[in-house]
C-alpha atoms as a PDB file:
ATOM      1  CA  UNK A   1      -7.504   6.451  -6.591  1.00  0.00           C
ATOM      2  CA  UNK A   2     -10.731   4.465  -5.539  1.00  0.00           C
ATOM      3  CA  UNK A   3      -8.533   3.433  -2.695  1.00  0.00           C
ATOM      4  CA  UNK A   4     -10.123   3.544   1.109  1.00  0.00           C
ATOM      5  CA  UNK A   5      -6.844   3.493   3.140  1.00  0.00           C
ATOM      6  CA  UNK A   6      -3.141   3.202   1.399  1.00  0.00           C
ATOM      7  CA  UNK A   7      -0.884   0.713   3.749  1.00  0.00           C
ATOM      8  CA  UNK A   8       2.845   1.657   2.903  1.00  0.00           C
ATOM      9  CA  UNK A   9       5.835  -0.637   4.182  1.00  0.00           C
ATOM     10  CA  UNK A  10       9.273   0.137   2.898  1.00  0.00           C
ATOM     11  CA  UNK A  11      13.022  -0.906   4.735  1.00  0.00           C
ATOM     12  CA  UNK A  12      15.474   1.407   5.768  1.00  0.00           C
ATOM     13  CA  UNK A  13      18.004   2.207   2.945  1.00  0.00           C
ATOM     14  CA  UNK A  14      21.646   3.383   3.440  1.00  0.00           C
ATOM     15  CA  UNK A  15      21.811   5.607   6.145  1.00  0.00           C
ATOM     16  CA  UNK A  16      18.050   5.917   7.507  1.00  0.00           C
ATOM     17  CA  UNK A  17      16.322   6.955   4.177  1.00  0.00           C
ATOM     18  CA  UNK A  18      13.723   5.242   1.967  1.00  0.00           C
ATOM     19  CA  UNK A  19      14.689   2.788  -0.749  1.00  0.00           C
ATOM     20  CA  UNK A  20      15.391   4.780  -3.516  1.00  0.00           C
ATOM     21  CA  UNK A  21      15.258   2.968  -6.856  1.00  0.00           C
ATOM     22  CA  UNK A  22      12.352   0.879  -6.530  1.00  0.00           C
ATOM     23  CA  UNK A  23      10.210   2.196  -3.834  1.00  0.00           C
ATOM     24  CA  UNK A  24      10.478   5.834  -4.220  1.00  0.00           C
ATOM     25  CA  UNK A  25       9.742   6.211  -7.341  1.00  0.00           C
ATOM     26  CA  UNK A  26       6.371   4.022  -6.567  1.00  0.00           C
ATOM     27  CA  UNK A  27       5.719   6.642  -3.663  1.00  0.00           C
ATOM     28  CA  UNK A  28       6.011   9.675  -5.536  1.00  0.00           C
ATOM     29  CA  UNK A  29       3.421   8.449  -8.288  1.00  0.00           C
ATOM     30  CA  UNK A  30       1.146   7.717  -5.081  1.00  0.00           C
ATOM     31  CA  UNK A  31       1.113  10.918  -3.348  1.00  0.00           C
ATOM     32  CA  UNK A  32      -1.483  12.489  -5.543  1.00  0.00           C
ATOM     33  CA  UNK A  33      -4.050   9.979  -4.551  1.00  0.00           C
ATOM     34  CA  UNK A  34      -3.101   9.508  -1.209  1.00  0.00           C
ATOM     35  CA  UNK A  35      -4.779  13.421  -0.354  1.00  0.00           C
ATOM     36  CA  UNK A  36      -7.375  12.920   2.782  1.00  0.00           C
ATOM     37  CA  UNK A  37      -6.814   9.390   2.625  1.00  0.00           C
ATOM     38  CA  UNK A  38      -5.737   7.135   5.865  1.00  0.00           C
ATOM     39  CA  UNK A  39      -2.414   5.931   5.864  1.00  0.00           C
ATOM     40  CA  UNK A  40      -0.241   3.160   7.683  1.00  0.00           C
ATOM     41  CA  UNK A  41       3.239   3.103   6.962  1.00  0.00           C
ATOM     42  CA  UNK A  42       5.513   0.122   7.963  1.00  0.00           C
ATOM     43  CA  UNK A  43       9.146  -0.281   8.019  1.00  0.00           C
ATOM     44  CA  UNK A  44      12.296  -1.969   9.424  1.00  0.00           C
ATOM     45  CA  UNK A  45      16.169  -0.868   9.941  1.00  0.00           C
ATOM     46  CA  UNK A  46      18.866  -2.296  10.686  1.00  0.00           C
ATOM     47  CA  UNK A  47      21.557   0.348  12.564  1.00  0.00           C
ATOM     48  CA  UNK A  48      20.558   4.011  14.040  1.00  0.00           C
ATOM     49  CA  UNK A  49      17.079   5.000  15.407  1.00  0.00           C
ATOM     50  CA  UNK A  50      14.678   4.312  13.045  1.00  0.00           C
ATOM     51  CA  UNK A  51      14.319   8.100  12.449  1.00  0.00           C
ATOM     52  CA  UNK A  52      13.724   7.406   8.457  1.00  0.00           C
ATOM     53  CA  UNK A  53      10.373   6.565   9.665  1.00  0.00           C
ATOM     54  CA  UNK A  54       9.909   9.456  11.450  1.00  0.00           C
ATOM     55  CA  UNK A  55      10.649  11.500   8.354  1.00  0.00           C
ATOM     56  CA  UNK A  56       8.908   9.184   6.126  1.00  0.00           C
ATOM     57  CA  UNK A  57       5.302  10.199   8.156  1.00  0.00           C
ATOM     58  CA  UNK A  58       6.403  13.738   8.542  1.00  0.00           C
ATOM     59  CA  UNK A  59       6.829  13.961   4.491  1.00  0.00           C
ATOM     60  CA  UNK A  60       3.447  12.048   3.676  1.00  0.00           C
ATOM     61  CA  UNK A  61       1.274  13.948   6.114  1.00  0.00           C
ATOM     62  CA  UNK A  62       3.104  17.370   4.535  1.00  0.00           C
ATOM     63  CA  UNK A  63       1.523  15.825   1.092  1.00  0.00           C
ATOM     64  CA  UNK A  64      -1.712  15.944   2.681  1.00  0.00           C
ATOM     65  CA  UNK A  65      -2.150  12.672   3.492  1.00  0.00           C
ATOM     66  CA  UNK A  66      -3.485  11.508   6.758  1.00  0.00           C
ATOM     67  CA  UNK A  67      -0.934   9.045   8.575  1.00  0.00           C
ATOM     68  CA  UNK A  68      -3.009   7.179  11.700  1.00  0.00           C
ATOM     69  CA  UNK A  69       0.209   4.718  12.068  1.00  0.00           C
ATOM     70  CA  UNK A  70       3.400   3.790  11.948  1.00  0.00           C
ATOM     71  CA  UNK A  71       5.010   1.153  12.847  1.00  0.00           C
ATOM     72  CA  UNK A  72       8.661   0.618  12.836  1.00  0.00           C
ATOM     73  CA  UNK A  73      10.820  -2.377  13.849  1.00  0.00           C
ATOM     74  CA  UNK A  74      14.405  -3.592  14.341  1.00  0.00           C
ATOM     75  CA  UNK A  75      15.258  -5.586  12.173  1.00  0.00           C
ATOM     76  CA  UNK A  76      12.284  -8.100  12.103  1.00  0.00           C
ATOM     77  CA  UNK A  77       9.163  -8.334  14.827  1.00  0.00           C
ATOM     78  CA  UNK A  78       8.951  -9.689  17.274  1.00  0.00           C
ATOM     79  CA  UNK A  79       5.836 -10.800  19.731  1.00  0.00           C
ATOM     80  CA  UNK A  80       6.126  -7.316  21.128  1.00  0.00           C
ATOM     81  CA  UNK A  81       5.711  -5.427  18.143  1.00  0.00           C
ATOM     82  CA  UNK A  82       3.303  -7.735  16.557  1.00  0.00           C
ATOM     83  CA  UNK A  83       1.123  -7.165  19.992  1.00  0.00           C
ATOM     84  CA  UNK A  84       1.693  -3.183  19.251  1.00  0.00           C
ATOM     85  CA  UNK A  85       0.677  -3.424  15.586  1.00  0.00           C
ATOM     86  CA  UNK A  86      -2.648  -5.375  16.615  1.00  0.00           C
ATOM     87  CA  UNK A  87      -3.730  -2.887  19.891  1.00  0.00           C
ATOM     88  CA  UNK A  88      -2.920   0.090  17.606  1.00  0.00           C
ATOM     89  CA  UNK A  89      -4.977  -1.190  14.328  1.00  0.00           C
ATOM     90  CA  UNK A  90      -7.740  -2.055  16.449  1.00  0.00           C
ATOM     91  CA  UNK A  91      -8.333   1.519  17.897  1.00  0.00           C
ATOM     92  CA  UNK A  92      -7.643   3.394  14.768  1.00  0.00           C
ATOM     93  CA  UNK A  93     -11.009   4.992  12.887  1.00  0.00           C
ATOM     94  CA  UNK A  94     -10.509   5.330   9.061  1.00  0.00           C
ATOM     95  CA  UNK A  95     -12.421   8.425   8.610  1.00  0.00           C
END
């Protein structure tokens, strides 16, 4: 709760949904505390788009959360992404 920014990173599980017997459960008890609060939420995949992501930020903004990234990655990253991560974290505000 005394918590300034909440940094979420979570794999893709099954078929482009969030791991659901450890993580899940640890994202539920967070959502509370997360209300107003900045938010970055990491993740890879393996197969399909990456569109658990996409639902994953859509889901914690609807919580009332404020989501100012996310960054999602095949697999592992790569220079690319790593270069993407660092641009984007440099021009976000936490306000």
């Amino acid at each position: 709760d005394d918590a300034d920014i909440y940094c979420l990173g979570c794999p893709a599980y099954g078929v482009e949904d969030i791991e659901a017997y450890n993580f899940r459960p640890h994202y539920e008890s967070l959502k509370d505390v997360m209300i107003h609060k900045p938010v970055i939420l990491f993740g890879s995949y393996d197969w399909g788009g990456g569109e658990w992501l996409d639902k994953w930020q859509e889901e914690t903004n609807e919580a009332g959360a404020n989501v100012v990234a996310a960054f999602k990655v095949s697999l592992e990253p790569n220079a690319d992404d790593y270069q993407e991560m660092d641009d984007t974290l440099k021009n976000v505000t936490f306000q």
